[in-house]
C-alpha atoms as a PDB file:
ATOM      1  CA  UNK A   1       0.000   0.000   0.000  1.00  0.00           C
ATOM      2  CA  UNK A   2       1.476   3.596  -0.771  1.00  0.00           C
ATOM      3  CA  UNK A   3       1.521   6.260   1.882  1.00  0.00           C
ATOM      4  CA  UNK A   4       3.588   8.747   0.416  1.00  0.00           C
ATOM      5  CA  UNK A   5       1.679  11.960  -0.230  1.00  0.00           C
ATOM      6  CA  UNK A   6       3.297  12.504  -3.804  1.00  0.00           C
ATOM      7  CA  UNK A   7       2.389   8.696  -5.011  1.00  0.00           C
ATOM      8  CA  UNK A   8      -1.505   9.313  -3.428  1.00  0.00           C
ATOM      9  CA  UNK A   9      -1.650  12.988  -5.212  1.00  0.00           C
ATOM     10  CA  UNK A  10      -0.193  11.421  -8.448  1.00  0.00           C
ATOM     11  CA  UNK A  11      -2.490   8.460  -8.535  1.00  0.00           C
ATOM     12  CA  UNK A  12      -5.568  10.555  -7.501  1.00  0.00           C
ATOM     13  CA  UNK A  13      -4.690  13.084 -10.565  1.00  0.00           C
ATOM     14  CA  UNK A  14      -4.662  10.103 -12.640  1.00  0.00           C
ATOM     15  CA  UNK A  15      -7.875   8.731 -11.470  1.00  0.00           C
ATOM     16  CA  UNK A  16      -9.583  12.054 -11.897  1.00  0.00           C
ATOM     17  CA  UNK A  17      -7.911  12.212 -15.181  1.00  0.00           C
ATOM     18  CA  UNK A  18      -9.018   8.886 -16.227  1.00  0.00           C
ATOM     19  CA  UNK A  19     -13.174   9.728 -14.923  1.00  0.00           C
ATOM     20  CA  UNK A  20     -12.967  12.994 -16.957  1.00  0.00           C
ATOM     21  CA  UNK A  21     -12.064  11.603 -20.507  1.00  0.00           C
ATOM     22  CA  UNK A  22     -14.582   8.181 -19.527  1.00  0.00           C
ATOM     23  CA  UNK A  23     -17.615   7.515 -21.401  1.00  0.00           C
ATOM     24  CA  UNK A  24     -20.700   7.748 -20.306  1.00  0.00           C
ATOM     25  CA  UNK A  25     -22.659   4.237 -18.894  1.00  0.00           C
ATOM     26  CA  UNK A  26     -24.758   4.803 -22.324  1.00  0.00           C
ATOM     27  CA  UNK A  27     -21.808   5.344 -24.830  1.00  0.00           C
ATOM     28  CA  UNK A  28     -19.527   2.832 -24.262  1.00  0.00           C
ATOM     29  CA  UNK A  29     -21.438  -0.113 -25.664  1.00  0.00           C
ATOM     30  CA  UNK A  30     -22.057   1.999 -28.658  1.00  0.00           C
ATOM     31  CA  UNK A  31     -18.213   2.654 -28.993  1.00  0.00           C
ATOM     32  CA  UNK A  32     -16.961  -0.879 -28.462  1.00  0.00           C
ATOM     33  CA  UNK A  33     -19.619  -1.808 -31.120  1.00  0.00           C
ATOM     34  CA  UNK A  34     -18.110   0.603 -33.556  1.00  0.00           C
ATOM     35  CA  UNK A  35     -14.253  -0.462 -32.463  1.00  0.00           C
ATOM     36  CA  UNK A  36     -15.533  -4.066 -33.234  1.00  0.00           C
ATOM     37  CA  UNK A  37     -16.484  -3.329 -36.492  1.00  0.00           C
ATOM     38  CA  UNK A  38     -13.281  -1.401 -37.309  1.00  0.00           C
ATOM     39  CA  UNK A  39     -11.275  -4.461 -36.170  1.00  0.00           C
ATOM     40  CA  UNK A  40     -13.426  -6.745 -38.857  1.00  0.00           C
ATOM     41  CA  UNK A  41     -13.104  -4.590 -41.494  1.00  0.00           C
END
């Protein structure tokens, strides 16, 4: 487990970083539909 202050701040940034750019519940079958037909074609 990490208890340094810089290693929780940098993970938390990426975690916030990561829920920003997300898809919504809704969108994300949608886009791994499209990616799946990408990858066929």
């Amino acid at each position: 487990m990490h208890d340094a202050a810089r290693t929780v701040a940098a993970a938390r940034d990426d975690y916030d970083l990561l829920r920003a750019n997300a898809l919504s519940p809704d969108a994300t079958p949608a886009m791994i539909t499209s990616l799946l037909k990408e990858f066929r074609a």
